[in-house]
C-alpha atoms as a PDB file:
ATOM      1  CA  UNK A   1      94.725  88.718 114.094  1.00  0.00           C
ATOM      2  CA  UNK A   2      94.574  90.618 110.797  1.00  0.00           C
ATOM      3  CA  UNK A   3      94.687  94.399 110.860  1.00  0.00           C
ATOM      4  CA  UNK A   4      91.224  94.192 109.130  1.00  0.00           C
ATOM      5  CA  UNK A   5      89.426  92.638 111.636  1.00  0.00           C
ATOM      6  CA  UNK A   6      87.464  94.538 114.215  1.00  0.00           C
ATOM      7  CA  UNK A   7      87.927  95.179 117.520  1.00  0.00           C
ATOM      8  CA  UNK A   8      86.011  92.223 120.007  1.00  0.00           C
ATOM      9  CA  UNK A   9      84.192  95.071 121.132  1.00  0.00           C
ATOM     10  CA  UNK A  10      82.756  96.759 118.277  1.00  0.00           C
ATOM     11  CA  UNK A  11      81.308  92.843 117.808  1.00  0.00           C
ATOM     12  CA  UNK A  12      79.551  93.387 121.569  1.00  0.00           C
ATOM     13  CA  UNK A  13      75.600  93.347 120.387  1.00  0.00           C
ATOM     14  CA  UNK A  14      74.623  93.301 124.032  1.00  0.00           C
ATOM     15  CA  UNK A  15      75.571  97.293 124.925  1.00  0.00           C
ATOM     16  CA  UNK A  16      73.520  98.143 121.096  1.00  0.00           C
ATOM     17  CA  UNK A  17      70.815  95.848 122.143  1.00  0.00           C
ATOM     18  CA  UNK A  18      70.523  97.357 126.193  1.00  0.00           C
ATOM     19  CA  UNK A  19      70.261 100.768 124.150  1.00  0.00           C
ATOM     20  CA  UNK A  20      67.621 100.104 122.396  1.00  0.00           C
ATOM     21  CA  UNK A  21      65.642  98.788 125.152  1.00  0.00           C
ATOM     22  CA  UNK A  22      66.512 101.602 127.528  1.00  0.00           C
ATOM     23  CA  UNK A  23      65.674 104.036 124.649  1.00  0.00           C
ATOM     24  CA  UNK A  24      62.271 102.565 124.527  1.00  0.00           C
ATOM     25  CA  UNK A  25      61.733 102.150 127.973  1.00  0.00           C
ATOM     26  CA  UNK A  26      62.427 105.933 128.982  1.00  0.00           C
ATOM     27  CA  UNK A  27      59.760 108.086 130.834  1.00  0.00           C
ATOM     28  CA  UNK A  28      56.553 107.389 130.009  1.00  0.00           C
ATOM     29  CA  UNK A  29      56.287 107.842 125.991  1.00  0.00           C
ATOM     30  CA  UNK A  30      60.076 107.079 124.339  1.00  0.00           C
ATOM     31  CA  UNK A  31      61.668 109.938 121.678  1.00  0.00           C
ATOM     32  CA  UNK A  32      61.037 107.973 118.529  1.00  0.00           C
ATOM     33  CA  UNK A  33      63.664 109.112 116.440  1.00  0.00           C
ATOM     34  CA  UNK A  34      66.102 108.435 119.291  1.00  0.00           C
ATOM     35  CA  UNK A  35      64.807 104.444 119.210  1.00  0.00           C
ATOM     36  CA  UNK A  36      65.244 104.693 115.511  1.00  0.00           C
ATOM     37  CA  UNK A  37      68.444 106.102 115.618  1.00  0.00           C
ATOM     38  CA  UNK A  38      69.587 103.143 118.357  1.00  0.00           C
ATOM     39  CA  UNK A  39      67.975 100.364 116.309  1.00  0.00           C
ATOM     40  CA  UNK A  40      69.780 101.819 113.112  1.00  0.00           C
ATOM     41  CA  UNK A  41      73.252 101.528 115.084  1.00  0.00           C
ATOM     42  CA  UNK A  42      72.259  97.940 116.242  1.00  0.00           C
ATOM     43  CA  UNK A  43      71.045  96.722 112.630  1.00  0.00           C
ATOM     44  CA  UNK A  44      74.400  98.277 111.797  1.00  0.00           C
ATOM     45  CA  UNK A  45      76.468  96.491 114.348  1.00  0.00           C
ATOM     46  CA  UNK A  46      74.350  93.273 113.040  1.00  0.00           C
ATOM     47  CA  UNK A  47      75.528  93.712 109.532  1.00  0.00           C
ATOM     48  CA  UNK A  48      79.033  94.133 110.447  1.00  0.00           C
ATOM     49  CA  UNK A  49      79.134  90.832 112.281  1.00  0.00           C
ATOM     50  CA  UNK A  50      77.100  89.456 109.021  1.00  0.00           C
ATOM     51  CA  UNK A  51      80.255  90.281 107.062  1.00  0.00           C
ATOM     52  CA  UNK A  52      82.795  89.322 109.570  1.00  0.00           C
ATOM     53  CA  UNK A  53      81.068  85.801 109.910  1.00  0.00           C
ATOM     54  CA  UNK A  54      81.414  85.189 105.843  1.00  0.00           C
ATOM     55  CA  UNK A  55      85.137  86.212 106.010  1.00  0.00           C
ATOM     56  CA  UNK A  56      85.460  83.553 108.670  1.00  0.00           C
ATOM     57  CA  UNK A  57      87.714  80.846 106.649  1.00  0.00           C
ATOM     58  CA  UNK A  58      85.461  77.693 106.018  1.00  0.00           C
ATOM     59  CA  UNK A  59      82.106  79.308 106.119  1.00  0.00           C
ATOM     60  CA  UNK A  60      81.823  77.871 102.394  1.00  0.00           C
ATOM     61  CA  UNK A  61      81.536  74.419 103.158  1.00  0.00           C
ATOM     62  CA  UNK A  62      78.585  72.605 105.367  1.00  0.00           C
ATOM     63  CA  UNK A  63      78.796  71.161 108.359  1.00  0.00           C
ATOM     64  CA  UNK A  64      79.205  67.230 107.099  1.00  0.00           C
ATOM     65  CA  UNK A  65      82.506  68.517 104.817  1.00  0.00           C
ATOM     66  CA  UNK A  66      83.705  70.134 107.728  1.00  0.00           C
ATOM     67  CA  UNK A  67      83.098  67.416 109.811  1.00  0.00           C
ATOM     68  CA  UNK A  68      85.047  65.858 107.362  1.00  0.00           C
ATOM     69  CA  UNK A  69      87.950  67.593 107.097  1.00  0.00           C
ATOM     70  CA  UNK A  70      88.325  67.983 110.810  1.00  0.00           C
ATOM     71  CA  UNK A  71      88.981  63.577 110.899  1.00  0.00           C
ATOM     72  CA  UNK A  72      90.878  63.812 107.781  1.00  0.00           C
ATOM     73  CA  UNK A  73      93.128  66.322 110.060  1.00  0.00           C
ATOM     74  CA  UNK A  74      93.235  64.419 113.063  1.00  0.00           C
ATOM     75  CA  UNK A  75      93.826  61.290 111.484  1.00  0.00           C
ATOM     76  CA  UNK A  76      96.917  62.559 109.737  1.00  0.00           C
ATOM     77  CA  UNK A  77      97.960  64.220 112.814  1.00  0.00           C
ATOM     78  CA  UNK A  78      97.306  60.625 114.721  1.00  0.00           C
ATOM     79  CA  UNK A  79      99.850  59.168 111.756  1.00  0.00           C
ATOM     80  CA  UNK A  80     102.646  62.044 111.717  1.00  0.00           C
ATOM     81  CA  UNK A  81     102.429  61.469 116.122  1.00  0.00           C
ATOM     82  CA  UNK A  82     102.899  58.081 115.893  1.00  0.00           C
ATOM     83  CA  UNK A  83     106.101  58.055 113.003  1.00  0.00           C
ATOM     84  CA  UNK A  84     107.188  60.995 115.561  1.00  0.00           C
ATOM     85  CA  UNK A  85     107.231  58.247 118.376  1.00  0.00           C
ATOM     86  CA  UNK A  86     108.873  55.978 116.229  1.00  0.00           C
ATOM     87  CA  UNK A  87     112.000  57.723 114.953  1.00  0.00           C
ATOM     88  CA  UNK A  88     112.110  59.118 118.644  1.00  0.00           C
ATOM     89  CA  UNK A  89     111.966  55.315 119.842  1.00  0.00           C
ATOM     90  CA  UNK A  90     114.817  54.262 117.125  1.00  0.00           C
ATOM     91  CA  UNK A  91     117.299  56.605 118.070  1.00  0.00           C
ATOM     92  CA  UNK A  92     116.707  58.644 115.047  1.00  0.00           C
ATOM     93  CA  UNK A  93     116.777  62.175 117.013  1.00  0.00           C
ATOM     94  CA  UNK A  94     119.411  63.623 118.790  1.00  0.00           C
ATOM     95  CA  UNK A  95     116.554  65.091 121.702  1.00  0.00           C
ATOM     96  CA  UNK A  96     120.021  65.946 124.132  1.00  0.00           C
ATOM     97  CA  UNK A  97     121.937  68.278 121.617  1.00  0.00           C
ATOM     98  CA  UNK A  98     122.182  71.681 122.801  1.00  0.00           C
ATOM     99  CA  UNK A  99     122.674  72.609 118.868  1.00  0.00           C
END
């Protein structure tokens, strides 16, 4: 992966999210600046996957010209397989040399 992307685990929500919860369910009344401070961190965690997600390659298009692309792919893979097996079947390729 690229040296700019995060680490998986500054990504993890879940730890931010058990924080928060704990924070609010400690003792009987909860420090309130301490469950601001916690949801700050997770709505900061949250906008950091935000921006990860619309660096993600693809994000641009919708779903259909995805879709799209993905069979336009496989079908050329399909058709570059297939001439593969054929050259292989004609004798075109040497598969033995130790070159």
């Amino acid at each position: 992966m690229a040296s700019s992307s995060p680490a998986e685990n500054e990504l993890n929500l879940l730890p931010a999210v058990y924080e928060v919860v704990r924070s609010i369910e400690k003792d009987s009344s909860p420090d309130l600046n301490q469950v601001n401070q916690k949801l700050n961190e997770l709505k900061a965690k949250f906008q950091k996957a935000r921006e990860c997600v619309e660096k993600l390659p693809g994000t641009q298009y919708s779903k259909e010209e995805q879709l799209r692309r993905v069979r336009i792919l496989h079908n050329q893979m399909e058709l570059k397989t297939q001439l593969l097996q054929k050259f292989k079947e004609k004798g075109s390729f040497d598969t033995d040399s130790t070159e």
